[in-house]
N, C-alpha and C. Protein backbone atom coordinates (compact mmCIF):
# COMPACT_ATOMS: atom_id res chain seq x y z
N UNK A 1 45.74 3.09 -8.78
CA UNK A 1 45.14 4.28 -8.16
C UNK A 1 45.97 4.67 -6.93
N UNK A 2 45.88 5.83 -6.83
CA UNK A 2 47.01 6.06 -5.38
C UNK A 2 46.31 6.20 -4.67
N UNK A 3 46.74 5.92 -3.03
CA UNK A 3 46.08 5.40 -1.86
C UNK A 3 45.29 6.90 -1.32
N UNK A 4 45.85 7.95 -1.69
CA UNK A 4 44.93 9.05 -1.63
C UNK A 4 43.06 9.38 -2.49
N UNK A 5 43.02 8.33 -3.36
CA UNK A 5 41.88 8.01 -3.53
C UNK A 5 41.35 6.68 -3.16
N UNK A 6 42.17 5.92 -2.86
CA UNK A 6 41.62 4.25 -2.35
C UNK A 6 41.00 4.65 -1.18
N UNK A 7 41.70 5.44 0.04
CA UNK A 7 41.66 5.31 1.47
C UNK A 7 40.03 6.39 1.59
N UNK A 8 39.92 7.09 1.27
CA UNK A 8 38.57 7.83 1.75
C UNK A 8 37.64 6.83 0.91
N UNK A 9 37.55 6.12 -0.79
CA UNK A 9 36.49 5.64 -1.14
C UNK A 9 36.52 4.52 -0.01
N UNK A 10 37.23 3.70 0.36
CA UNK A 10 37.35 2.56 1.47
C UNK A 10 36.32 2.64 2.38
N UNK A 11 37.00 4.14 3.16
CA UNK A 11 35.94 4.92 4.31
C UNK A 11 34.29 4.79 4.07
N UNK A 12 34.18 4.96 2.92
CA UNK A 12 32.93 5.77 2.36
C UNK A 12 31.97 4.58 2.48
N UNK A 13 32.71 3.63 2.05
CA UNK A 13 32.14 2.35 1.43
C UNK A 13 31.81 1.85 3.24
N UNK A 14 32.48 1.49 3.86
CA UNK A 14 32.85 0.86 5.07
C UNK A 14 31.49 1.87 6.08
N UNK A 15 31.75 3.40 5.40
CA UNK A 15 30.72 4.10 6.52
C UNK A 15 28.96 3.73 6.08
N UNK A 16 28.72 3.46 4.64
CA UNK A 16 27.55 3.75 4.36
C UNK A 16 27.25 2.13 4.48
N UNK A 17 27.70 1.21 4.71
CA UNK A 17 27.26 -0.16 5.37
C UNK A 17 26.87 -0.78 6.39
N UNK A 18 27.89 0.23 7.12
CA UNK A 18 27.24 0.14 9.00
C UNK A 18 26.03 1.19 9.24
N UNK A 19 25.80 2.07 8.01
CA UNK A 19 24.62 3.07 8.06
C UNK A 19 23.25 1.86 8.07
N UNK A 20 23.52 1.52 7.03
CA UNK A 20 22.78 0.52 6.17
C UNK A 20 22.24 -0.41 7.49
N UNK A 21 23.11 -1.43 8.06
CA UNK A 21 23.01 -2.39 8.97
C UNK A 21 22.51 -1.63 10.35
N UNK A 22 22.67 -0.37 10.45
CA UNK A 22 22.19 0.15 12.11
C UNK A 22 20.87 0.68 11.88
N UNK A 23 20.57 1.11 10.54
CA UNK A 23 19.08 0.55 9.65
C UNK A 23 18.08 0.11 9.79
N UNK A 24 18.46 -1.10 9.82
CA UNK A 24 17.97 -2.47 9.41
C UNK A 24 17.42 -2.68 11.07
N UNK A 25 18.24 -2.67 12.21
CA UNK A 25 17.94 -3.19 13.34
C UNK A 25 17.56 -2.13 14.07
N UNK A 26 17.37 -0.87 14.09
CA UNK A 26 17.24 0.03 14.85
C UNK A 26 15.55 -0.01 15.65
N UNK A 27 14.57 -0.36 14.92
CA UNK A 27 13.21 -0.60 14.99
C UNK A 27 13.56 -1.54 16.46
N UNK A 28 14.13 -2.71 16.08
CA UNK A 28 14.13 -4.38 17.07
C UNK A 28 15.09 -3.58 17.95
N UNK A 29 16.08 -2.68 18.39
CA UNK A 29 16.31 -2.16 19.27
C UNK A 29 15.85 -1.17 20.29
N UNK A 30 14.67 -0.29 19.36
CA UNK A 30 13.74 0.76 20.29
C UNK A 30 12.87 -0.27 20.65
N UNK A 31 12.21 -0.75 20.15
CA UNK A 31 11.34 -2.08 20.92
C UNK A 31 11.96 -2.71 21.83
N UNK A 32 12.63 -3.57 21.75
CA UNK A 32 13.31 -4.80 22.54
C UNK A 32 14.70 -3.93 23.15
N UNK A 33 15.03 -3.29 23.25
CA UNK A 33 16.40 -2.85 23.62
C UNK A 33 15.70 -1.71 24.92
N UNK A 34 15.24 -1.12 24.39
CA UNK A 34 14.69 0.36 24.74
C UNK A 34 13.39 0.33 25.78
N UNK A 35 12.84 -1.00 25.81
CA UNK A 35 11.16 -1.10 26.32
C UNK A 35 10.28 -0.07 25.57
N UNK A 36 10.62 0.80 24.37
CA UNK A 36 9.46 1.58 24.31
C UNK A 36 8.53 0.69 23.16
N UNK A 37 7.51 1.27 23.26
CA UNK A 37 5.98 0.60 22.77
C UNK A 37 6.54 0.74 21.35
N UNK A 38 5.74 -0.61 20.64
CA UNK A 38 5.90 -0.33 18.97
C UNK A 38 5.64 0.65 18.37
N UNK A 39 4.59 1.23 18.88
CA UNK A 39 3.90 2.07 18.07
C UNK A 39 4.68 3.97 18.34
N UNK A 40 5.53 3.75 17.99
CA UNK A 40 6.27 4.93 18.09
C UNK A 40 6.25 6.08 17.15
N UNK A 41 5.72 5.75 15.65
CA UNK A 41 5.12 6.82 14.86
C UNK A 41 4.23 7.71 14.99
N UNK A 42 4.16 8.76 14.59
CA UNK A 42 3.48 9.59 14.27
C UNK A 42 1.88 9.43 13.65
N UNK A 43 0.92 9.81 13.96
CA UNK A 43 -0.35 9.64 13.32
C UNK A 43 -0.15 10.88 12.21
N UNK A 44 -0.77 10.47 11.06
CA UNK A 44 -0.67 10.48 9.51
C UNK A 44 -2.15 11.56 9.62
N UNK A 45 -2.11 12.79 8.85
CA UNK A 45 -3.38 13.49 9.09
C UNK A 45 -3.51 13.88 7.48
N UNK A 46 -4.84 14.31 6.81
CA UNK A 46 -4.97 15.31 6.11
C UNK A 46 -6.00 15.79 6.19
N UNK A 47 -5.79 17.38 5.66
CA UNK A 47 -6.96 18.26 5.45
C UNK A 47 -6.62 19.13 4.34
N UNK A 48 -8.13 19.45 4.04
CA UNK A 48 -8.13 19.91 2.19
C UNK A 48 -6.67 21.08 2.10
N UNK A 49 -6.94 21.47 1.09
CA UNK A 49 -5.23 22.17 0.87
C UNK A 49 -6.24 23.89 1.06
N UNK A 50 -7.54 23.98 0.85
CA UNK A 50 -8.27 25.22 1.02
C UNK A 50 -8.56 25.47 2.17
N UNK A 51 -8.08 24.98 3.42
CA UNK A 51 -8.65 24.95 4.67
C UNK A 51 -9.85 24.45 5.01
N UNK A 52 -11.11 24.25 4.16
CA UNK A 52 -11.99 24.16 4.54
C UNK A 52 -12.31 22.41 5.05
N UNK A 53 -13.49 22.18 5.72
CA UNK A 53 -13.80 20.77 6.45
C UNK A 53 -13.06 20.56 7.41
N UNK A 54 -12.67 19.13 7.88
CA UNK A 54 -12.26 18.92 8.46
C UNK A 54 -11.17 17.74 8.27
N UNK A 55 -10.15 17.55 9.66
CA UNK A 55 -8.83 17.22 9.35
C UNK A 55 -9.29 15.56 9.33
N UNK A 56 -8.84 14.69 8.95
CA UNK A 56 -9.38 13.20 9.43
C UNK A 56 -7.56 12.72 9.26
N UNK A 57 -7.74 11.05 9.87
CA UNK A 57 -6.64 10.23 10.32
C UNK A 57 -6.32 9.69 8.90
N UNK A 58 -5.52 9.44 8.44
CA UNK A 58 -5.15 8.58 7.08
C UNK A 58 -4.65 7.14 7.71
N UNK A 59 -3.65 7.67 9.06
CA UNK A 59 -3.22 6.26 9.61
C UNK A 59 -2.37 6.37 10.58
N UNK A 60 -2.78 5.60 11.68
CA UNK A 60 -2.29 5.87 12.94
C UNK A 60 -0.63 5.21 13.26
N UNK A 61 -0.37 5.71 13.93
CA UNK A 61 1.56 5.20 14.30
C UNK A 61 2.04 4.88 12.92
N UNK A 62 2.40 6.49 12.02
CA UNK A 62 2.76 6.18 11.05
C UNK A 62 4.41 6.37 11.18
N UNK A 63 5.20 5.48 10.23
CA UNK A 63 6.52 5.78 10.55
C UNK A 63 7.13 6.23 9.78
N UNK A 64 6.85 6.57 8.05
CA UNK A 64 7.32 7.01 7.46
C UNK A 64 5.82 7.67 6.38
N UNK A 65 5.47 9.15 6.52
CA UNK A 65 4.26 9.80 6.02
C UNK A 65 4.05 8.76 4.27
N UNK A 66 5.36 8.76 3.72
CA UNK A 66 5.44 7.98 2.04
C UNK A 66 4.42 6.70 1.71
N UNK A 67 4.06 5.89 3.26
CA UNK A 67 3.45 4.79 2.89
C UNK A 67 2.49 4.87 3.78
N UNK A 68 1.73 4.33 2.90
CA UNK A 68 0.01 4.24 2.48
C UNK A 68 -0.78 3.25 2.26
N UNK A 69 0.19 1.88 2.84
CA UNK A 69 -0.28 0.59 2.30
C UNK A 69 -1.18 -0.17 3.61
């Protein structure tokens, strides 16, 4: 393969690993690095899709809306 396709997949590979790993620790750095409080998410809301009732909590300091567990 010529180094004009080795050298950017290299990059690619090399960039989406340190993505991966700054990831992984970023949480244990806003905590412990940062002093800020764990609870740094967002509170999780719904209300009917007709407007009507009212809004209630699904789940408090949420960090990603997807989970529900």
């Amino acid at each position: 393969m010529p180094l004009t396709v080795l050298a950017p997949g290299a990059v690619s590979l090399i960039t989406d690993v340190s993505s991966e790993m700054v990831t992984a620790v970023l949480p244990l750095y806003v905590v412990a690095g940062l002093g800020l409080p764990g609870d740094y998410g967002s509170d999780l809301w719904a209300v009917r899709a007709d407007g009507t009732g009212t809004a209630r909590r699904l789940m408090t300091s949420a960090v990603a809306p997807a989970y529900l567990g």
